[in-house]
Protein backbone atom coordinates (compact mmCIF):
# COMPACT_ATOMS: atom_id res chain seq x y z
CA UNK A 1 50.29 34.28 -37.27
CA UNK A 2 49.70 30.97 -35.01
CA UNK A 3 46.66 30.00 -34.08
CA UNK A 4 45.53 29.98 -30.98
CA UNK A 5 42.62 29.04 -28.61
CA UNK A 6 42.02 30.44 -25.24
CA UNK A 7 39.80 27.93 -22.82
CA UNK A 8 38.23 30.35 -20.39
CA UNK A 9 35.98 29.06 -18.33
CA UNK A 10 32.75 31.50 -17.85
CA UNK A 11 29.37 31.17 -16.25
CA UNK A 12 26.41 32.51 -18.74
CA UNK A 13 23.75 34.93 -18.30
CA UNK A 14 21.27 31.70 -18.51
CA UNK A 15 22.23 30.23 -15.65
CA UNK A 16 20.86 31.40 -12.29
CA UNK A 17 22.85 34.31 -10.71
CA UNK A 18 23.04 32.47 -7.26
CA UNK A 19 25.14 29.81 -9.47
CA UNK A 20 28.42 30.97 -8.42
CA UNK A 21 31.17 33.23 -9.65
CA UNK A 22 33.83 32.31 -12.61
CA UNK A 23 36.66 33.86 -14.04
CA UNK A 24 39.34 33.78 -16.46
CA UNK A 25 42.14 32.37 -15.13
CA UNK A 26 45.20 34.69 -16.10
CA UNK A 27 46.98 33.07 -19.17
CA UNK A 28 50.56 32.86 -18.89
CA UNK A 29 53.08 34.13 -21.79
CA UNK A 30 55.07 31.27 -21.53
CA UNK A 31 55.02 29.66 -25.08
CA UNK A 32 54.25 25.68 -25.49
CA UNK A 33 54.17 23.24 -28.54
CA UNK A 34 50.48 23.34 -28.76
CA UNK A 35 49.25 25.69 -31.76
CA UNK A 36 46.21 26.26 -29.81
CA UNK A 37 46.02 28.35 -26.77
CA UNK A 38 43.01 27.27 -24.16
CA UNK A 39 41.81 29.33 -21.08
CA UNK A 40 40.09 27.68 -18.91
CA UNK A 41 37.13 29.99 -17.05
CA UNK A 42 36.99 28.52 -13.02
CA UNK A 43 33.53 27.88 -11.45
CA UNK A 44 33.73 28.54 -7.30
CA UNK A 45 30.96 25.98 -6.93
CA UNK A 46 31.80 23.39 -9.06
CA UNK A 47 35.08 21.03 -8.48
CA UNK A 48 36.98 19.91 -11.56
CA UNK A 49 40.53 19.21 -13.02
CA UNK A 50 40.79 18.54 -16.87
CA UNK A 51 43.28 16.00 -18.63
CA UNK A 52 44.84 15.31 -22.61
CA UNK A 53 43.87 11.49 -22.29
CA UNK A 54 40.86 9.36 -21.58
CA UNK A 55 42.45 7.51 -18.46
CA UNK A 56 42.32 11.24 -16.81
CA UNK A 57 46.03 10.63 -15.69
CA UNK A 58 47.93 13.07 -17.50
CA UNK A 59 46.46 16.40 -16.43
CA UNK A 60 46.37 19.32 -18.35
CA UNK A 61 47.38 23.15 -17.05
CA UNK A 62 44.83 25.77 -16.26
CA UNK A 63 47.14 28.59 -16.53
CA UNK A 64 49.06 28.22 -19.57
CA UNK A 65 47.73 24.88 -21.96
CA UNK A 66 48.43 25.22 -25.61
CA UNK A 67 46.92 22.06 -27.89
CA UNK A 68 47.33 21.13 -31.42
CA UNK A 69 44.62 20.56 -33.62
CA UNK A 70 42.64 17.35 -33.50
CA UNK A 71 43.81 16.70 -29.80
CA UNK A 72 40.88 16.25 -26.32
CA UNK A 73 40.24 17.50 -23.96
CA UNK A 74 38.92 15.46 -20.62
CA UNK A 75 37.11 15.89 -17.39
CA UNK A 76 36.68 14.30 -13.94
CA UNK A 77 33.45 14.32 -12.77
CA UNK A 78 32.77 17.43 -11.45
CA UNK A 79 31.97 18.25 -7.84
CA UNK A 80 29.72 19.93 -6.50
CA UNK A 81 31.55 22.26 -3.70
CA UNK A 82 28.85 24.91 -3.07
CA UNK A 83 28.58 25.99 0.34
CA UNK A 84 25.31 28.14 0.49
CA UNK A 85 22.96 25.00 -0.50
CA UNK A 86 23.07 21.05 -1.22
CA UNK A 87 20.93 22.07 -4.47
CA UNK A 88 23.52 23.28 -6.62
CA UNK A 89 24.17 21.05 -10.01
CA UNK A 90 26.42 20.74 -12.05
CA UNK A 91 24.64 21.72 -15.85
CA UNK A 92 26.94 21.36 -18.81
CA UNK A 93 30.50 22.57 -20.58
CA UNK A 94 30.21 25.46 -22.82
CA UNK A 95 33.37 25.81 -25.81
CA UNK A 96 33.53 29.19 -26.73
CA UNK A 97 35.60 30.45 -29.98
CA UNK A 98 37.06 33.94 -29.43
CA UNK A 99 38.00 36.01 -32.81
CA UNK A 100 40.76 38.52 -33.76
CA UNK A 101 38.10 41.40 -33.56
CA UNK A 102 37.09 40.57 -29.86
CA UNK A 103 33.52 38.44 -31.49
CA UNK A 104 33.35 34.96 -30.12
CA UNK A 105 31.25 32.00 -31.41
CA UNK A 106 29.54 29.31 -29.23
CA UNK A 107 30.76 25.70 -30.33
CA UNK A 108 28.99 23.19 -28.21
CA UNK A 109 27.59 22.69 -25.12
CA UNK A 110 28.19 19.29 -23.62
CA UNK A 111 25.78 18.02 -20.68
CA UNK A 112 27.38 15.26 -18.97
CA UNK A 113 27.82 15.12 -15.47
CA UNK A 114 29.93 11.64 -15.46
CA UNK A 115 33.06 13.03 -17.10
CA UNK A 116 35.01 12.08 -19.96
CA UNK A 117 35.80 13.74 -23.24
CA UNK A 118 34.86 17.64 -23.54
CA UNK A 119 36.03 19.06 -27.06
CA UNK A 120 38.02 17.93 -29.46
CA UNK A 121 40.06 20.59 -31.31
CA UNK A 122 38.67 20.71 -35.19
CA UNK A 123 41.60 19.79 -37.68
CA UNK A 124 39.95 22.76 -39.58
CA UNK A 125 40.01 25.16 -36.40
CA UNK A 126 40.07 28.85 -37.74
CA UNK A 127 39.95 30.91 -34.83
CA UNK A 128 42.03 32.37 -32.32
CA UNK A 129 41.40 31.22 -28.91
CA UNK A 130 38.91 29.04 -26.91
CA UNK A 131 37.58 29.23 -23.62
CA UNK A 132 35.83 26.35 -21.67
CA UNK A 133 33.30 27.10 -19.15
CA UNK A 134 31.93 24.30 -16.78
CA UNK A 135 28.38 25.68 -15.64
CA UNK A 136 26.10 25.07 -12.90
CA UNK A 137 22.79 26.33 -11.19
CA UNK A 138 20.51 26.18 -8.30
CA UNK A 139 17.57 24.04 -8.26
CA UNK A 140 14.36 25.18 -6.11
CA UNK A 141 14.01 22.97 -3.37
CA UNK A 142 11.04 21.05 -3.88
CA UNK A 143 9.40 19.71 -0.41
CA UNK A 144 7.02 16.15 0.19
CA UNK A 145 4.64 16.41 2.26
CA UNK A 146 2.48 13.32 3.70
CA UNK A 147 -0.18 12.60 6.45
CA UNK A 148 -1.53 9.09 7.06
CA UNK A 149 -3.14 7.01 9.66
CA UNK A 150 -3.18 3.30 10.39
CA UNK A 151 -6.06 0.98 9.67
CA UNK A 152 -6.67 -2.99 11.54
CA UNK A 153 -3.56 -3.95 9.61
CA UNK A 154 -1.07 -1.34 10.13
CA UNK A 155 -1.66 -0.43 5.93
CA UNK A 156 -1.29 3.66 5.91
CA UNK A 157 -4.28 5.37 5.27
CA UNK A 158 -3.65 8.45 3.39
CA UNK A 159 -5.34 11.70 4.95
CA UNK A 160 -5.48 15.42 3.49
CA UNK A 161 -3.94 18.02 5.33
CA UNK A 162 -2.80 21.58 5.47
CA UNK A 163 1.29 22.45 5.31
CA UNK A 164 2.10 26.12 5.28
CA UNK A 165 6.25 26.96 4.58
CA UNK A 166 6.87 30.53 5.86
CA UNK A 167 2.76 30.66 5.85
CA UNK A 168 2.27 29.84 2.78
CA UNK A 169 0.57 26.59 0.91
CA UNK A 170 3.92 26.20 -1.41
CA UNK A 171 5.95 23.23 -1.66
CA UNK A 172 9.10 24.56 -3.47
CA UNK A 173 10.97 27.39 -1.44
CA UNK A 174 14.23 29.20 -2.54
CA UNK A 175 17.65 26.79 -2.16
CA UNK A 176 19.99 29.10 -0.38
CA UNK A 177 16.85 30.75 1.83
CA UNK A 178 16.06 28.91 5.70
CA UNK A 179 12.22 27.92 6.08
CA UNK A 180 9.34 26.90 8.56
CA UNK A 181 7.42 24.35 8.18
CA UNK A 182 3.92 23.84 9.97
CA UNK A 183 1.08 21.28 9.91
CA UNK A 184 -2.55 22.09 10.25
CA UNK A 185 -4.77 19.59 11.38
CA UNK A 186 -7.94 21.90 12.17
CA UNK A 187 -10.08 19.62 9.73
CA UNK A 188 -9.44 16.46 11.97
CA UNK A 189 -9.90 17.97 14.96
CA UNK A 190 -13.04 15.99 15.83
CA UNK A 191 -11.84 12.78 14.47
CA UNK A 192 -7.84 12.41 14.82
CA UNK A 193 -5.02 12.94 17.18
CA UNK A 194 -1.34 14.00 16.47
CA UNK A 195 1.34 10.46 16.88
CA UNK A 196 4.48 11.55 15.80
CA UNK A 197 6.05 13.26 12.66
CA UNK A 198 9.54 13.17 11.04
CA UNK A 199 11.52 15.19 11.23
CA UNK A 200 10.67 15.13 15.09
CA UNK A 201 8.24 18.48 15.33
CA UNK A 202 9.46 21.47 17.55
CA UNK A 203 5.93 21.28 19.50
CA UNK A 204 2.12 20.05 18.69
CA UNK A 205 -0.04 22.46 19.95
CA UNK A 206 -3.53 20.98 20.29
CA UNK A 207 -5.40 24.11 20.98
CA UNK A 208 -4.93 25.49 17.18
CA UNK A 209 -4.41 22.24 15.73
CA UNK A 210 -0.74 22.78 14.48
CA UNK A 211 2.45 20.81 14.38
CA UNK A 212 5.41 23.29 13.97
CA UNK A 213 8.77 22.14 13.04
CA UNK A 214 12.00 23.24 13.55
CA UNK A 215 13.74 25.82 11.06
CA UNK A 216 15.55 24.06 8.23
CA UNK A 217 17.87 26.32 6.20
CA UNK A 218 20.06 25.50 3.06
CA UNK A 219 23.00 23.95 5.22
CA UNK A 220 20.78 22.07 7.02
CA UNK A 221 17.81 21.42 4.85
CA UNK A 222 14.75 19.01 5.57
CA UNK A 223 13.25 17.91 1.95
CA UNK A 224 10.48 15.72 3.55
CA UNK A 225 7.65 15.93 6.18
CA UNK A 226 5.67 13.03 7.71
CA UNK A 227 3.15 13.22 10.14
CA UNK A 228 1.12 9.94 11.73
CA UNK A 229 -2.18 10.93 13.24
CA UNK A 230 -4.76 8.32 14.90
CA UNK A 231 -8.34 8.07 14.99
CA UNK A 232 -9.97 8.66 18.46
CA UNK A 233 -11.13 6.26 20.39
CA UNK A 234 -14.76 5.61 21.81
CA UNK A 235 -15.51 3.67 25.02
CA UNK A 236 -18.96 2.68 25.14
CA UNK A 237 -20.46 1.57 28.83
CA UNK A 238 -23.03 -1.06 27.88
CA UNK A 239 -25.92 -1.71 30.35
CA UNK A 240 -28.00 -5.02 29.25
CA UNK A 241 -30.31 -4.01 31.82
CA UNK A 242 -31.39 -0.86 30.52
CA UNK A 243 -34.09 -2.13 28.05
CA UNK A 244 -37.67 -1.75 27.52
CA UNK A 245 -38.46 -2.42 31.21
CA UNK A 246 -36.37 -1.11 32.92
CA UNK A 247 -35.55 2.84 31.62
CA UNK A 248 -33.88 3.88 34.51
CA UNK A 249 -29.99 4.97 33.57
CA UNK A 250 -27.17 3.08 34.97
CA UNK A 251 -26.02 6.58 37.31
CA UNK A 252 -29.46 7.10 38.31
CA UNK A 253 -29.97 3.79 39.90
CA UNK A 254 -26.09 3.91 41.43
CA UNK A 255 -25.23 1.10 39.46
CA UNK A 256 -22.01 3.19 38.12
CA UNK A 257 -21.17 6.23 40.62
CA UNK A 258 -18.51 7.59 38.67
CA UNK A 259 -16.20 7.42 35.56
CA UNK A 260 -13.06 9.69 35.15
CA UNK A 261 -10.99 10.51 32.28
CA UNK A 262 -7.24 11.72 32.86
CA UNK A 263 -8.71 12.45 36.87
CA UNK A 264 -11.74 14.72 35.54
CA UNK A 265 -15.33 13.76 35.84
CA UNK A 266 -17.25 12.52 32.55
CA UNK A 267 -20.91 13.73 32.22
CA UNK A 268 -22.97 11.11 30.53
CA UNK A 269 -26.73 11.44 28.43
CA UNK A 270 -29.28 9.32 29.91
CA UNK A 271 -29.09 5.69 28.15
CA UNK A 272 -28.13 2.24 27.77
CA UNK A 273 -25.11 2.61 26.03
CA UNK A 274 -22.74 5.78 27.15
CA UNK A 275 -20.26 6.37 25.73
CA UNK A 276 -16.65 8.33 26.03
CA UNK A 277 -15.58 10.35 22.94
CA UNK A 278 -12.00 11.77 22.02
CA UNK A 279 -9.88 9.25 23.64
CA UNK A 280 -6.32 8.57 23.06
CA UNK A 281 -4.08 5.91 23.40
CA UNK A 282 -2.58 5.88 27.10
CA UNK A 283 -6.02 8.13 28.43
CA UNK A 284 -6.17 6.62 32.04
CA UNK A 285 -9.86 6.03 32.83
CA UNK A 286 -11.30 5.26 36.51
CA UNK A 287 -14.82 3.74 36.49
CA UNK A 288 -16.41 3.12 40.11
CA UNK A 289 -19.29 0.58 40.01
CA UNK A 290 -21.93 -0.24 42.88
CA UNK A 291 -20.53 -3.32 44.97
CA UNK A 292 -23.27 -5.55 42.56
CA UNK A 293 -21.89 -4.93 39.87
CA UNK A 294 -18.83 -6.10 38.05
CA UNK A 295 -17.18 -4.52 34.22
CA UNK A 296 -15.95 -6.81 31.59
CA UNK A 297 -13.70 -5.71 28.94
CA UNK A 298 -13.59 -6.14 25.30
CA UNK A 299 -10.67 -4.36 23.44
CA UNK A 300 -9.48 -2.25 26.44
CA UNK A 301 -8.37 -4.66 29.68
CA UNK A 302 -10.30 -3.19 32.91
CA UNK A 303 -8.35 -5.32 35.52
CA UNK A 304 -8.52 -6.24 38.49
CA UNK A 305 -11.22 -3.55 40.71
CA UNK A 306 -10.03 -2.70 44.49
CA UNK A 307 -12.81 -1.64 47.00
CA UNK A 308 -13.87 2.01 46.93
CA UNK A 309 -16.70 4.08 48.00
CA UNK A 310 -18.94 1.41 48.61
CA UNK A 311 -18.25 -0.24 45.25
CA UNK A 312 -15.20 -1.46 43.24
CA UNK A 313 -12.77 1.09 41.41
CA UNK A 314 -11.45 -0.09 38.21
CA UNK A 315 -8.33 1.94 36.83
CA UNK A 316 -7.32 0.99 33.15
CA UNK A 317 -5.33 2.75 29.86
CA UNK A 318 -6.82 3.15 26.31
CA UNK A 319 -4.80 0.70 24.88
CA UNK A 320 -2.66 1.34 21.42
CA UNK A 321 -4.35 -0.42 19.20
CA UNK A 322 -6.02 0.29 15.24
CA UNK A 323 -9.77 -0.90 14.51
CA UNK A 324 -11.02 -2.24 17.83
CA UNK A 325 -14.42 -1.43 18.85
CA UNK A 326 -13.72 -0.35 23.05
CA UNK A 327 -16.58 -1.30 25.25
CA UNK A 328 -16.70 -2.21 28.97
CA UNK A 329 -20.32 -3.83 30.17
CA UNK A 330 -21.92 -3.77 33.28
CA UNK A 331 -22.69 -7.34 34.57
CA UNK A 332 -23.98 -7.92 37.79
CA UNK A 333 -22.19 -10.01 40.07
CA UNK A 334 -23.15 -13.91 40.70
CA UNK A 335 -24.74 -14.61 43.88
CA UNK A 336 -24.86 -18.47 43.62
CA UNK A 337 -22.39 -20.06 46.21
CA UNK A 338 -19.56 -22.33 44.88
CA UNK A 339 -16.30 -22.01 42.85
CA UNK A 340 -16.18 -18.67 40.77
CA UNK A 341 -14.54 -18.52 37.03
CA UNK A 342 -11.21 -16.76 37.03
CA UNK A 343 -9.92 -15.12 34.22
CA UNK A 344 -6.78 -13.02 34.09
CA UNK A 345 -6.13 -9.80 32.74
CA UNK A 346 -3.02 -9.47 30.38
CA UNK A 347 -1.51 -6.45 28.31
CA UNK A 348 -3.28 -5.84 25.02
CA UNK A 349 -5.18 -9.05 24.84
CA UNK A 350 -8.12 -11.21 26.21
CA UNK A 351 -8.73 -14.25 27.56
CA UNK A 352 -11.58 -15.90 27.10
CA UNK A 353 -13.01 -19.57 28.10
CA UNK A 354 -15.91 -21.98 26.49
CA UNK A 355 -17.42 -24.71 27.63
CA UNK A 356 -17.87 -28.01 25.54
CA UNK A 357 -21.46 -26.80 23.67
CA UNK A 358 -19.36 -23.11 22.88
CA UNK A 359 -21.05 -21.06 25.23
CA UNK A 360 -18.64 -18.35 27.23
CA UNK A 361 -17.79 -18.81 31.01
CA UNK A 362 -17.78 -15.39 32.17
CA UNK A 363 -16.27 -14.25 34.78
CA UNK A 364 -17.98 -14.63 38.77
CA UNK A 365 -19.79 -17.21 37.20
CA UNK A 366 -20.25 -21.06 38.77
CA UNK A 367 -17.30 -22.79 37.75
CA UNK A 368 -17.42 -26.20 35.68
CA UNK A 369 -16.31 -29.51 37.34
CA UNK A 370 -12.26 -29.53 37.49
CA UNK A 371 -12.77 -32.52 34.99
CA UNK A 372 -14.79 -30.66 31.91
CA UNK A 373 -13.39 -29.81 28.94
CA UNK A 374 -12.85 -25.92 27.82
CA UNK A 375 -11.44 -24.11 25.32
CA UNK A 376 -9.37 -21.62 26.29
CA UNK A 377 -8.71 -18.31 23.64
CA UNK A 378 -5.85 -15.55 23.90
CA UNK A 379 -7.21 -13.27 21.17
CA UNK A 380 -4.61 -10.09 21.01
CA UNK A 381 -6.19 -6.53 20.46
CA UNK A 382 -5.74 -5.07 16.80
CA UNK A 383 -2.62 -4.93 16.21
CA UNK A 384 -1.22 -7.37 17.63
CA UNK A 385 -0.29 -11.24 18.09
CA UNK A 386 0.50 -14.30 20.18
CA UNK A 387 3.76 -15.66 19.96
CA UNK A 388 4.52 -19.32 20.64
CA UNK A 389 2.95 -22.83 20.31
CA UNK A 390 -0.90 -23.67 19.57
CA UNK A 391 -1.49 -20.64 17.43
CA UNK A 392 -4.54 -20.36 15.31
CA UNK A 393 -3.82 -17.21 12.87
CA UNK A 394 -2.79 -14.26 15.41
CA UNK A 395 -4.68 -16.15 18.26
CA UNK A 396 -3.99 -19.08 21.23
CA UNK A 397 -6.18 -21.75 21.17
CA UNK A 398 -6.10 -24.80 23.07
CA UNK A 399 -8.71 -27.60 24.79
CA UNK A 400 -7.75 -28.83 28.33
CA UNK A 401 -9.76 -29.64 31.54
CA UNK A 402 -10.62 -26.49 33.60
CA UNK A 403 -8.58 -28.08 36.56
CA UNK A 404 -5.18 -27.65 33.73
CA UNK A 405 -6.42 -24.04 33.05
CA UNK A 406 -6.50 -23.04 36.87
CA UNK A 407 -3.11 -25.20 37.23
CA UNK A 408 -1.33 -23.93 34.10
CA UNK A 409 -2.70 -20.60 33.05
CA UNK A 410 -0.53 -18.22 34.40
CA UNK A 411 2.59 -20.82 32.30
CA UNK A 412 0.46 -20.21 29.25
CA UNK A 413 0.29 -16.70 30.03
CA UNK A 414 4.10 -16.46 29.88
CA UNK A 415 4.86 -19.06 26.90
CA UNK A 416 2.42 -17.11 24.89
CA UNK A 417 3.76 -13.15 25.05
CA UNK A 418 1.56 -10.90 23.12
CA UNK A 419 3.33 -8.51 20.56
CA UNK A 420 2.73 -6.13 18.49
CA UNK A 421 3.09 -6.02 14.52
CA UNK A 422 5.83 -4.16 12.83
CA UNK A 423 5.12 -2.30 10.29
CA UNK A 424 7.64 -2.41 7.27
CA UNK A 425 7.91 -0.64 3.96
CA UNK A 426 9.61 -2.13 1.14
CA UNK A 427 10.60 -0.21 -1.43
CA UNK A 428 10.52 -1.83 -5.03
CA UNK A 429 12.76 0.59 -6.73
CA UNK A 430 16.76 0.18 -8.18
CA UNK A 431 18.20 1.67 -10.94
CA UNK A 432 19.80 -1.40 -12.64
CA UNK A 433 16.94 -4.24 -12.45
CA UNK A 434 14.05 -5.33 -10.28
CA UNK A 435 13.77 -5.86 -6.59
CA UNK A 436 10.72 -8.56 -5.53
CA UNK A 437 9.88 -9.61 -1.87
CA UNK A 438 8.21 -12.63 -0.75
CA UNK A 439 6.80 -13.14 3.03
CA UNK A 440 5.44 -17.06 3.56
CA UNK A 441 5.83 -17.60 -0.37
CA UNK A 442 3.50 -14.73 -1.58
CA UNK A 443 5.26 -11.76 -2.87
CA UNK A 444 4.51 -8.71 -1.39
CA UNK A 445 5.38 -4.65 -1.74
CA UNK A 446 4.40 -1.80 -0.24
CA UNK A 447 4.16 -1.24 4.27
CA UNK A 448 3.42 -5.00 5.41
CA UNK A 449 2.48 -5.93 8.53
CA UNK A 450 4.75 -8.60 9.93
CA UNK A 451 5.84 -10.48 12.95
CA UNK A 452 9.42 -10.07 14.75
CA UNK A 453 11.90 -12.71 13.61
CA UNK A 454 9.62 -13.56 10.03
CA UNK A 455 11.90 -13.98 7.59
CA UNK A 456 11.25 -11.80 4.20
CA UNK A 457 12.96 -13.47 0.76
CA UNK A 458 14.49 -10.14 -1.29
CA UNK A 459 15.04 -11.46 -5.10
CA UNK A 460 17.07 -8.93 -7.30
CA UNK A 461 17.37 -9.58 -11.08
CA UNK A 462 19.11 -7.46 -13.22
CA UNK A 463 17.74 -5.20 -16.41
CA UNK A 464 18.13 -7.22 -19.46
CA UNK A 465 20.80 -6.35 -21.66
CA UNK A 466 22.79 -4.23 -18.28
CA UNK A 467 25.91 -3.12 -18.10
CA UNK A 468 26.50 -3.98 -15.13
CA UNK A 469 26.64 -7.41 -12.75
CA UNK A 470 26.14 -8.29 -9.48
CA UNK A 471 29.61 -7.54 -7.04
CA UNK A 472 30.34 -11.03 -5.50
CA UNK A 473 33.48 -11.61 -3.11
CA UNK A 474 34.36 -15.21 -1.92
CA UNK A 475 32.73 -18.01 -1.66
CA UNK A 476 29.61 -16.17 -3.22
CA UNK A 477 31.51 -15.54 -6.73
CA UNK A 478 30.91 -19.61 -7.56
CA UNK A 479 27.26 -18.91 -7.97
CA UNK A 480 27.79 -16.47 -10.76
CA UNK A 481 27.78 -19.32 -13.27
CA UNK A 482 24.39 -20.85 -11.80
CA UNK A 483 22.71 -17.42 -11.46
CA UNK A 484 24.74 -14.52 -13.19
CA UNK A 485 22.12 -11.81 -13.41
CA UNK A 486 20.00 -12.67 -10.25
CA UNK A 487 20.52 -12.29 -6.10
CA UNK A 488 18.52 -13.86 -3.54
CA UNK A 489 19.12 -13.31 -0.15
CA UNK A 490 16.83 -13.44 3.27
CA UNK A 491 16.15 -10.93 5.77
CA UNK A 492 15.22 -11.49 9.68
CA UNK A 493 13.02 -9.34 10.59
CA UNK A 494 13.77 -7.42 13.97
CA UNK A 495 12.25 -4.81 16.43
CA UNK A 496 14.56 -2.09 15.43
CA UNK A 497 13.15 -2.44 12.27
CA UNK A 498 9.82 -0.96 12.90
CA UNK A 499 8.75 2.11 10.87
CA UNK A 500 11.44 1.51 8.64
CA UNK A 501 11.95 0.93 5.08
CA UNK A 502 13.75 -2.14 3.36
CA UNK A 503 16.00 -0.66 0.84
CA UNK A 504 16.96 -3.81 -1.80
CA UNK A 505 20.08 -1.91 -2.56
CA UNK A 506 21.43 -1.80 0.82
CA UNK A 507 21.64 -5.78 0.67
CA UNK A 508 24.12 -5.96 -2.53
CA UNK A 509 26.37 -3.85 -4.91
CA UNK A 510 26.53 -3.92 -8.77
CA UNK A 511 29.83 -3.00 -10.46
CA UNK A 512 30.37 -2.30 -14.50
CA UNK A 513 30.76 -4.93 -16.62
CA UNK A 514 34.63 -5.20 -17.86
CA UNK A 515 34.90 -4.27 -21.55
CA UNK A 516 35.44 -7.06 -23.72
């Protein structure tokens, strides 16, 4: 009697039931040279052809394959073809050995999903048939979850928060199942506001606190939730002349008639220092002050006032900015005759002037002879930095005769744009060696803050010992002999590039080493 091994490829009871469906391919009667007759068991979800050599170029039949003794038996890789869920996998081959009386033996299991040899037929083989089953299952889908705000530096600061999928506090949900995601923010309602999130959220509603995303199901899955809240802001209304002798508040004595946030009236405790809680960024504010008085800035830019009941009207935005204390303080304005000081207003900075001993000219004060020497200062809000010539750090600075400053400022004002910093993450990790980055010589990792157009250094060096080397076309190839397991390559920083992460992989391929 010949023997004979059937390769039938079969999914287990161990694997999950969701895995797919396999059967036995009908063998064929037709007889070959092989002594061994294989069946090979077909998995719907999984993607594979099977070959006699290592090269995978001569293939072998599914429906009628007959080896002898001692031959192989190889794989492609095998794909994943699922259609229910992106979660399916690949697990291992399973040999089975079927027997004259209907038993069957397992052989081996083989877990590789790159391929390549199977089973090799036994020179000893006793049995009667062998089946091959390629098997597969579904992994849960596991969902990240992360909440953060920004600090002075645009560094993430991590915050704790509440995500419920299909209302519940689980992060791993069934693969082939849809499921709702939802954000609760109920335990920074006094302290934070909602930014943004990604994916993009269906709605934010602010009266329970909740972000709500939209459905994700197994076709369309989301595996990871962000959401970017922001401290709220305070603006404080500073009155130097509410002090010991004088305890009258700045509304009772009409020296501010009225202060509006988002066009509704803001009630105020009696004080020197009131103060607005629960702003956000882009809250318009109006503040009307008696036609004494005058408000100067610091953090938030008041602008320029235009006559109103009696008084001046000041309209102005909570600017977008991280760290910055917001005040605006009532200064009464000068009465002395003569040349005032001018200063301008520009987006998310201020200016601010000194005279030679270092004292401030404020504004509606007595101006200095056109002759004197002042220093004039563009210092940007948080956040932010001037671009351009005579920069100290993030700031303008620059001596010059008042008479230049009331000639030149608003050419300063346009040479010097104020911008804000982009926030980039780079990400360290590869799989075949080491990725470092370097900003001004220093290296760095993790979100940086950094300026449009700064150039960041990426340096890749391969794993000692790898199998693989870096892919290099062209010119490029003649520095393989100076530098074979190392790249180095620089990276321009642009706008686009905000919120983003630096990938070291995208900027250069690896390929196997040839086989000596």
């Amino acid at each position: 009697m010949k023997k004979h091994i059937v390769c039938s490829l079969i999914i287990g009871a161990a694997v999950i039931a969701a895995a797919g469906t396999a059967h036995v391919l009908a063998e064929e009667t037709t007889q070959n040279s092989g002594a061994v007759h294989l069946t090979f068991a077909e998995n719907y979800n999984l993607d594979i052809s099977y070959f006699s050599d290592e090269a995978c170029s001569i293939p072998l039949s599914t429906e009628n394959c007959r080896l002898n003794q001692g031959d192989k038996i190889y794989a492609s890789l095998p794909a994943v073809k699922n259609a229910k869920s992106n979660l399916y996998r690949f697990d291992c081959f399973r040999i089975w050995s079927h027997n004259e009386d209907g038993s069957k033996n397992e052989l081996i299991a083989k877990s590789d999903d790159a391929g390549g040899l199977v089973w090799t037929v036994p020179e000893d083989f006793t049995g009667t048939e062998i089946s091959v089953e390629p098997l597969g299952g579904f992994e849960q889908r596991k969902l990240k979850f992360s909440t953060y705000s920004l600090d002075e530096n645009l560094k993430e600061v991590e915050l704790q928060g509440k995500w419920l999928v299909n209302g519940k506090s689980n992060a791993e949900v069934s693969p082939v199942e849809s499921y709702k995601v939802v954000f609760d923010y109920s335990d920074y309602s006094d302290s934070h506001y909602f930014v943004s999130s990604t994916p993009k959220c269906f709605k934010n509603n602010e009266s329970d606190c909740r972000v709500v995303f939209p459905e994700a199901d197994s076709l369309n899955p989301v595996d990871t939730y962000t959401v970017q809240m922001h401290p709220y802001f305070s603006l404080r209304i500073i009155d130097p002349e509410y002090n010991v002798m004088n305890f009258i508040p700045i509304f009772e004595r009409d020296a501010v008639k009225s202060v509006k946030k988002n066009g509704e009236e803001v009630s105020y405790s009696a004080g020197g220092n009131e103060k607005i809680d629960k702003l956000k960024a882009g809250d318009k504010i109006v503040v009307v002050v008696n036609s004494l008085y005058r408000l100067i800035g610091k953090g938030v830019n008041v602008g320029q006032p235009v006559e109103a009941d009696g008084g001046y009207e000041y309209t102005f935005t909570i600017p977008d900015s991280y760290g910055d204390a917001l005040e605006i303080t009532l200064s009464k304005r000068s009465q002395e005759k003569g040349e005032k000081v001018s200063v301008p207003e520009i987006k998310n900075a201020s200016i601010t002037l000194y005279n030679k001993n270092g004292v401030e000219l404020r504004p509606d004060e007595v101006a200095p002879d056109g002759g004197e020497m002042i220093k004039v200062v563009i210092n940007p809000f948080s956040g932010y930095y001037v671009s351009g010539n005579d920069i100290g750090g993030k700031s303008y600075e620059k001596e010059m005769s008042f008479s230049d400053y009331k000639n030149n400022i608003d050419k300063i004002i346009s040479e010097h744009t104020v911008k804000k910093y982009l926030a980039i993450t780079l990400n360290n990790n590869n799989d075949y060696g080491t990725c470092a980055y370097f900003i001004d010589g220093q290296e760095v990792s993790g979100t940086q803050s950094v300026k449009e157009h700064q150039i960041i250094e990426l340096k890749f060096t391969l794993a000692p010992d790898s199998d693989f080397k870096i892919k290099r076309e062209g010119w490029e190839a003649m520095w393989s002999a100076f530098s074979p397991d190392s790249f180095t390559t620089k990276i321009e920083v642009t706008e686009d590039m905000n919120r983003t992460e630096i990938d070291c992989s995208r900027y250069f391929d690896v390929e196997r080493k040839e086989s000596k």
